[in-house]
Structure formats: structure tokens, C-alpha cells
PDB file of N, CA and C in Angstrom:
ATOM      1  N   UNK A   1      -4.334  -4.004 -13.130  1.00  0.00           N
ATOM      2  CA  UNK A   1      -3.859  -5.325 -12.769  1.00  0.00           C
ATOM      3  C   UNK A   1      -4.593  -5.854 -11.546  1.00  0.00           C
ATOM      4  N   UNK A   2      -4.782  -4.924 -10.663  1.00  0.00           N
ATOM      5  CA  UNK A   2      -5.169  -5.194  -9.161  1.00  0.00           C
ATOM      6  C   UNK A   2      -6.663  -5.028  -9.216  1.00  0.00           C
ATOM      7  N   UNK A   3      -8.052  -5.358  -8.949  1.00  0.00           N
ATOM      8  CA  UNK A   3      -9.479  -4.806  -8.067  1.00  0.00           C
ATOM      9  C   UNK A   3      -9.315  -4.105  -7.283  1.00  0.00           C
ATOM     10  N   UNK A   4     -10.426  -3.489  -7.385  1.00  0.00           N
ATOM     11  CA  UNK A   4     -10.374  -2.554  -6.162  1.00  0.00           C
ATOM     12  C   UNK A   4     -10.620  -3.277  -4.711  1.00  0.00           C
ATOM     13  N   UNK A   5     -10.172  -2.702  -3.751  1.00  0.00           N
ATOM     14  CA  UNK A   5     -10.019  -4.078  -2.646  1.00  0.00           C
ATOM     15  C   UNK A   5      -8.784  -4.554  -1.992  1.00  0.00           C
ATOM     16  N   UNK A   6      -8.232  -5.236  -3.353  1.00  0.00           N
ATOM     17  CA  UNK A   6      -6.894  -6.094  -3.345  1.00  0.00           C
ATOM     18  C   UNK A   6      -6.131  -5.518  -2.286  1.00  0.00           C
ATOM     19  N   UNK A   7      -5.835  -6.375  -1.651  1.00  0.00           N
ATOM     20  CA  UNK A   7      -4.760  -6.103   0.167  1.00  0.00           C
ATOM     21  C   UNK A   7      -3.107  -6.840  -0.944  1.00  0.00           C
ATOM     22  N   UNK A   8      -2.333  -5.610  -0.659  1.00  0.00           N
ATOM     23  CA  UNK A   8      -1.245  -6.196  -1.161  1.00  0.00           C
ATOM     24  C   UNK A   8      -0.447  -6.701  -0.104  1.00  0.00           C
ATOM     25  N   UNK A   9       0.323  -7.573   0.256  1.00  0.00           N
ATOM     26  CA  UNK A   9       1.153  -8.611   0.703  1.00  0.00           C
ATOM     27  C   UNK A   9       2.908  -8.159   0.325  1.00  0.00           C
ATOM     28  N   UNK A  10       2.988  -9.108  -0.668  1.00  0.00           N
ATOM     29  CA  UNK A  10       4.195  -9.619  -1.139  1.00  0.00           C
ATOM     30  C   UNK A  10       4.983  -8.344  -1.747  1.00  0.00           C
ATOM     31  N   UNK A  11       5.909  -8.643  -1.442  1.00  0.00           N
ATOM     32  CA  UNK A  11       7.067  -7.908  -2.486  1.00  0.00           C
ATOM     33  C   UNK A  11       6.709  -7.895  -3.989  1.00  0.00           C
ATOM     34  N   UNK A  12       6.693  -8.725  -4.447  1.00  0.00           N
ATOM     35  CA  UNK A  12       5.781  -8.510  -6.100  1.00  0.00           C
ATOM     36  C   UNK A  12       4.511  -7.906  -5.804  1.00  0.00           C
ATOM     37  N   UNK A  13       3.898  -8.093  -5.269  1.00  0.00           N
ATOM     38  CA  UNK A  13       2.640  -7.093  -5.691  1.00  0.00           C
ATOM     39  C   UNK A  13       3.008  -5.753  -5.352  1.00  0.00           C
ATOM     40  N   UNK A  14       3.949  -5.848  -4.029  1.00  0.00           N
ATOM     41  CA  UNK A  14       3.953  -3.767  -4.492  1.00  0.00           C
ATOM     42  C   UNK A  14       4.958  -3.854  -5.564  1.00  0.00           C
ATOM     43  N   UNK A  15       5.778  -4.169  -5.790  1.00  0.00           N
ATOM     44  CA  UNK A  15       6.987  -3.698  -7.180  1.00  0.00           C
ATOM     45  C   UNK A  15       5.632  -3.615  -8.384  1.00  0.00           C
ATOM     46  N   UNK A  16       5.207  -4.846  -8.168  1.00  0.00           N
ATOM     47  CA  UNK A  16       4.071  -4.505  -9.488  1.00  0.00           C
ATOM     48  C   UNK A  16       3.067  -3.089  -9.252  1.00  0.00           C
ATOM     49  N   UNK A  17       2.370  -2.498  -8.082  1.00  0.00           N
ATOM     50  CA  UNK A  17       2.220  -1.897  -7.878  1.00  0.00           C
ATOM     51  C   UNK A  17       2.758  -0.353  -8.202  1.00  0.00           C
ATOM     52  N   UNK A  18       4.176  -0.347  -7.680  1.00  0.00           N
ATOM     53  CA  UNK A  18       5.131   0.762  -7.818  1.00  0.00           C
ATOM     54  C   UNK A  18       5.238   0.966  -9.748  1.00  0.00           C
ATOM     55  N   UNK A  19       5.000  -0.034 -10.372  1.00  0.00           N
ATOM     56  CA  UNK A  19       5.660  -0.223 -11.716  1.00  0.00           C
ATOM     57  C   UNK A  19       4.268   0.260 -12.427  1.00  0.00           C
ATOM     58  N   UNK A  20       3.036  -0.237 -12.299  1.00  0.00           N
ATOM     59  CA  UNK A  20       1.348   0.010 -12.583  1.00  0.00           C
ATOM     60  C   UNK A  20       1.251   1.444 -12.061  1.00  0.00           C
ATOM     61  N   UNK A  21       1.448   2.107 -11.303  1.00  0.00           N
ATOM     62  CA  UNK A  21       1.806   3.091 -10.361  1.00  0.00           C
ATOM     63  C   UNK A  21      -0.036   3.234  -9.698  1.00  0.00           C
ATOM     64  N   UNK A  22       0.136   2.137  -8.945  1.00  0.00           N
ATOM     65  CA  UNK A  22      -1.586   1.663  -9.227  1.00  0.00           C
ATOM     66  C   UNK A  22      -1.794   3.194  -7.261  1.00  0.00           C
ATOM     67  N   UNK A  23      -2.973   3.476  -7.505  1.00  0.00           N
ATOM     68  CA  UNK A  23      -3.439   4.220  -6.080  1.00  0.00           C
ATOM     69  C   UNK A  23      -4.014   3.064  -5.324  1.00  0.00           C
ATOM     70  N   UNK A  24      -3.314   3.465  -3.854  1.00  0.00           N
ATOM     71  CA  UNK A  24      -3.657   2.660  -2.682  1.00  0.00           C
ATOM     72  C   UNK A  24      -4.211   3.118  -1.579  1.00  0.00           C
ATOM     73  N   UNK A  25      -4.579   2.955  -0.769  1.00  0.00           N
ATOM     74  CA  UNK A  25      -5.382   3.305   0.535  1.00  0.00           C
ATOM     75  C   UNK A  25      -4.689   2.372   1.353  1.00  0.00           C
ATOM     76  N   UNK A  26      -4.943   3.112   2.842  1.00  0.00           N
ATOM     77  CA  UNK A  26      -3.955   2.347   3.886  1.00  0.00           C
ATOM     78  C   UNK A  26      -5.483   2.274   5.402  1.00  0.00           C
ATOM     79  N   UNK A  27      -5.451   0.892   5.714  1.00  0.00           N
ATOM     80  CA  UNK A  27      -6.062   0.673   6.850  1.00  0.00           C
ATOM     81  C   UNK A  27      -5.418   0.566   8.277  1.00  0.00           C
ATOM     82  N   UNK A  28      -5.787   0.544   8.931  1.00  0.00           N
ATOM     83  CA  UNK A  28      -5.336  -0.127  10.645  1.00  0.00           C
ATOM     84  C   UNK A  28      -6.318  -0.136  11.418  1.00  0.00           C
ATOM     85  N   UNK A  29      -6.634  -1.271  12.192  1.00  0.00           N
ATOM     86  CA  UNK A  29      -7.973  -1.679  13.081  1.00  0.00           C
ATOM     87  C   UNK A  29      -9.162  -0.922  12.378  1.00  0.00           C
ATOM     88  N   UNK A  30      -9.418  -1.278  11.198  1.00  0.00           N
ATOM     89  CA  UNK A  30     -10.615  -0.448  10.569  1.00  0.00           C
ATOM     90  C   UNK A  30     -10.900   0.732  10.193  1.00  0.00           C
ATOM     91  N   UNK A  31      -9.955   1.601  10.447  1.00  0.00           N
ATOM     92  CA  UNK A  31      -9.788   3.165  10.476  1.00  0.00           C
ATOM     93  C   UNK A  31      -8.524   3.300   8.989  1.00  0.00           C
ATOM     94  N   UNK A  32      -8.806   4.010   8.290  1.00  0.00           N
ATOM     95  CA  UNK A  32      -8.419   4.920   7.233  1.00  0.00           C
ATOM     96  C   UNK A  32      -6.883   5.604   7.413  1.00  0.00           C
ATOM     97  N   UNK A  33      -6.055   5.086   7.139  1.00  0.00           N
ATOM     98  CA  UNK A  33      -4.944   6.645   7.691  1.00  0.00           C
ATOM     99  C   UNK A  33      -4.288   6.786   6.398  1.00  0.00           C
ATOM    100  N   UNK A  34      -4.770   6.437   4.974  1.00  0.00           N
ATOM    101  CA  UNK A  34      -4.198   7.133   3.799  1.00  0.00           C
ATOM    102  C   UNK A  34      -5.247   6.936   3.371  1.00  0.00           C
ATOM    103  N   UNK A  35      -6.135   7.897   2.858  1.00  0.00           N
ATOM    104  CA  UNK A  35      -6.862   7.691   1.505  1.00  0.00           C
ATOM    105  C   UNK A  35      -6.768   7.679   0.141  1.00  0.00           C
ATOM    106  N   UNK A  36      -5.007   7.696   0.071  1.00  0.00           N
ATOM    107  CA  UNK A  36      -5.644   7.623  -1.491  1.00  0.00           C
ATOM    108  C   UNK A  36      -4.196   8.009  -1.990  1.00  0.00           C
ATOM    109  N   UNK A  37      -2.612   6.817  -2.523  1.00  0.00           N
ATOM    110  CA  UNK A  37      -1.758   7.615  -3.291  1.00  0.00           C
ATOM    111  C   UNK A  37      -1.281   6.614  -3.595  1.00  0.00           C
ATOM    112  N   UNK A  38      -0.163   6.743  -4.548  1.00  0.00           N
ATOM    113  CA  UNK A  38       0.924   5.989  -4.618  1.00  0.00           C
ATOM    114  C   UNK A  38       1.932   5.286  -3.837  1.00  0.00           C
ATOM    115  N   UNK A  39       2.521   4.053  -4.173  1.00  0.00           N
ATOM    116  CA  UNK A  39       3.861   3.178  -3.108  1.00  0.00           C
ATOM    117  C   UNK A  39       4.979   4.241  -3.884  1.00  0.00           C
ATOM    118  N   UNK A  40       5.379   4.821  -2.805  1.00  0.00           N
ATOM    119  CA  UNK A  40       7.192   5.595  -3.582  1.00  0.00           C
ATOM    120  C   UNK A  40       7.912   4.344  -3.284  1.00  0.00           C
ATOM    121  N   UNK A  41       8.266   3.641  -2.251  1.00  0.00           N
ATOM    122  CA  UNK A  41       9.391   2.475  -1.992  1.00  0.00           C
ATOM    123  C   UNK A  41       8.584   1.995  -0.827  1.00  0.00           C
ATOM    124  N   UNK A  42       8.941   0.510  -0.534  1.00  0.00           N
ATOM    125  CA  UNK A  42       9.207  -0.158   0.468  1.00  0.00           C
ATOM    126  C   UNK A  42      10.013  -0.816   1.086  1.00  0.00           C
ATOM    127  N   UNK A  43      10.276  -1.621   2.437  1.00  0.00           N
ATOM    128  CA  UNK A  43      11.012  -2.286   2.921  1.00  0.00           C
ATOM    129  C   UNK A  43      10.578  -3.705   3.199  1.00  0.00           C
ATOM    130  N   UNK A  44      11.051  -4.447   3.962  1.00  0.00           N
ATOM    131  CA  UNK A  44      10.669  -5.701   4.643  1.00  0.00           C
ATOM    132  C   UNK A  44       9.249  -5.329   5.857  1.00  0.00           C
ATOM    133  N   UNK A  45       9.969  -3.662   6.227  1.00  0.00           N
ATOM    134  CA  UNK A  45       8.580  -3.704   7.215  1.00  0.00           C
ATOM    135  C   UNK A  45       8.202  -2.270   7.092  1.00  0.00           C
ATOM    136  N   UNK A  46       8.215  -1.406   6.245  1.00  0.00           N
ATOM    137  CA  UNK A  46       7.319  -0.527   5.873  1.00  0.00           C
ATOM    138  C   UNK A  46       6.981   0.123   4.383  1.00  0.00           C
ATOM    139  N   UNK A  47       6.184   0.512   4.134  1.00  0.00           N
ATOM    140  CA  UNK A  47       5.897   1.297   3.154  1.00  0.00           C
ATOM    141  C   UNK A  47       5.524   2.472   2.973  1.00  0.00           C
ATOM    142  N   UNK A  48       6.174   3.261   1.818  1.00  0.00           N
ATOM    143  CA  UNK A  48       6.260   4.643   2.110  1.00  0.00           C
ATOM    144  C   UNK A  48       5.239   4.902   0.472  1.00  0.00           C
ATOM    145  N   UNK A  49       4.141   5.832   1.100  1.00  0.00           N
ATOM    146  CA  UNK A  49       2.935   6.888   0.377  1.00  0.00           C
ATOM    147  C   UNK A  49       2.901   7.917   0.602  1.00  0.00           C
ATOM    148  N   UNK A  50       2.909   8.662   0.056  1.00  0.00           N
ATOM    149  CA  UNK A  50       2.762  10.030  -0.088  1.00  0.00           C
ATOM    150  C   UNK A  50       3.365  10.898   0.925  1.00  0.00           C
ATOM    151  N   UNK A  51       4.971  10.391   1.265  1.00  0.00           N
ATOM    152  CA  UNK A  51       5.558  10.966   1.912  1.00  0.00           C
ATOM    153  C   UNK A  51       5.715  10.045   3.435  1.00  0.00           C
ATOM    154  N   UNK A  52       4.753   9.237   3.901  1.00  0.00           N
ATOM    155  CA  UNK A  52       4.410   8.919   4.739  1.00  0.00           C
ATOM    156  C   UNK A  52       4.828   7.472   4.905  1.00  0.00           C
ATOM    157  N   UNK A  53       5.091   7.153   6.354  1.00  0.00           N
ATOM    158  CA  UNK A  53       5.994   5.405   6.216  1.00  0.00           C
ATOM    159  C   UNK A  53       4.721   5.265   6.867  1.00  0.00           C
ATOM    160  N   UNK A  54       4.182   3.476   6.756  1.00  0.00           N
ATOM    161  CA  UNK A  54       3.066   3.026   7.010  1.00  0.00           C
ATOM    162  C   UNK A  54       3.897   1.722   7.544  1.00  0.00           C
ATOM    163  N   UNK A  55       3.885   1.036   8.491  1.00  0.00           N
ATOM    164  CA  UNK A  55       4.384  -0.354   8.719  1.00  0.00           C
ATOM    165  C   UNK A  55       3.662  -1.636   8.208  1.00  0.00           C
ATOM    166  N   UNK A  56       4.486  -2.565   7.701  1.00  0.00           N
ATOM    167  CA  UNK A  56       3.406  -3.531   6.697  1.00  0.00           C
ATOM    168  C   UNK A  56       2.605  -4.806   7.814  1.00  0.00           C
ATOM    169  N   UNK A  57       3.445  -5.099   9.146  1.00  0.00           N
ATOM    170  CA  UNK A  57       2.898  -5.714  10.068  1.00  0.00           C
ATOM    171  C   UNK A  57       1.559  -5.467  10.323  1.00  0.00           C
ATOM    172  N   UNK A  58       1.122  -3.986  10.590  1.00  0.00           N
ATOM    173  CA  UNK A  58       0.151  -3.536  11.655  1.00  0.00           C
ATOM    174  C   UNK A  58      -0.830  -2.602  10.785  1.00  0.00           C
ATOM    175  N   UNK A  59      -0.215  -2.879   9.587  1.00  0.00           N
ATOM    176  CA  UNK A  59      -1.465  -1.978   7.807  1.00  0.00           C
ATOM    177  C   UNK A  59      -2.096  -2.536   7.289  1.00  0.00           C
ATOM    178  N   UNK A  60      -2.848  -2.645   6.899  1.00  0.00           N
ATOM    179  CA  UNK A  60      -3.619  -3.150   5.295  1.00  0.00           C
ATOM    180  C   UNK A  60      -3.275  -2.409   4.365  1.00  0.00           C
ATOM    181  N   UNK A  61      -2.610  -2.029   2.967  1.00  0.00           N
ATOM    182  CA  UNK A  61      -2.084  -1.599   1.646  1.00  0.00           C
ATOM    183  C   UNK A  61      -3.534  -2.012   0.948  1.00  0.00           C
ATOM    184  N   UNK A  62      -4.202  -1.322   0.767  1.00  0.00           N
ATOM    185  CA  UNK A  62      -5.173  -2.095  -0.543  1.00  0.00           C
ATOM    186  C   UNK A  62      -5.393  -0.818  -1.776  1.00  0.00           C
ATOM    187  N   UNK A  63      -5.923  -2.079  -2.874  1.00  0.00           N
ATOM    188  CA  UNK A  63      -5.950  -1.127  -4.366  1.00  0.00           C
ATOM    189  C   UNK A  63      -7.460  -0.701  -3.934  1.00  0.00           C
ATOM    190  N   UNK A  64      -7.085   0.820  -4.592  1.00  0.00           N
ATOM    191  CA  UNK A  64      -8.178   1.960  -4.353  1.00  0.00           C
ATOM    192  C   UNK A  64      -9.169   1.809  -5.440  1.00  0.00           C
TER     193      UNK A  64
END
């Protein structure tokens, strides 16, 4: 559904995400801190990969 690239945003794109069970990568100031999994759930202000909460303010979410 997603390019590779794609910075997810919205509440629909991760549910669509979570549902595609599409792999994501996680940025902050240019640096890497997930390479590479699935959205288990999110909130209004974080998202949780591979065990790990990522905050959606201060992340980039993009399709891998």
C-alpha cells in the first residue's frame, strides 16, 4: 500500500499499517533508532515496535 519512504502521520495510515502489517523504520534528527519491524499499537503520542515506544512528536515512522 505504502513506498518505501512513506513517513506515516495519521491515525489511518498506521491502522492501515498495523492491518498491511507493513515493516517500518524509525528516525530522530537523522539517526536510525529502529531498523526494521512492525506497529504492535499506538497512541495520540507514541508508537510501539518491536517492543519499543517511539514518540510520534519527536520520530519519523517510515515504510521500509
Amino acid at each position: 500500500m505504502f513506498k518505501s519512504g512513506f513517513v506515516l502521520a495519521t491515525d489511518q495510515q498506521f491502522e492501515a499499517a498495523i492491518h498491511n502489517k507493513t515493516l517500518v523504520f524509525v528516525k530522530m534528527d537523522g539517526e536510525i533508532l529502529e531498523e526494521g519491524g512492525r506497529i504492535e499499537s499506538y497512541s495520540d503520542d507514541a508508537v510501539h515496535i518491536n517492543g519499543a515506544k517511539f514518540m510520534r512528536f519527536s520520530c519519523m515512522i517510515m515504510v521500509l
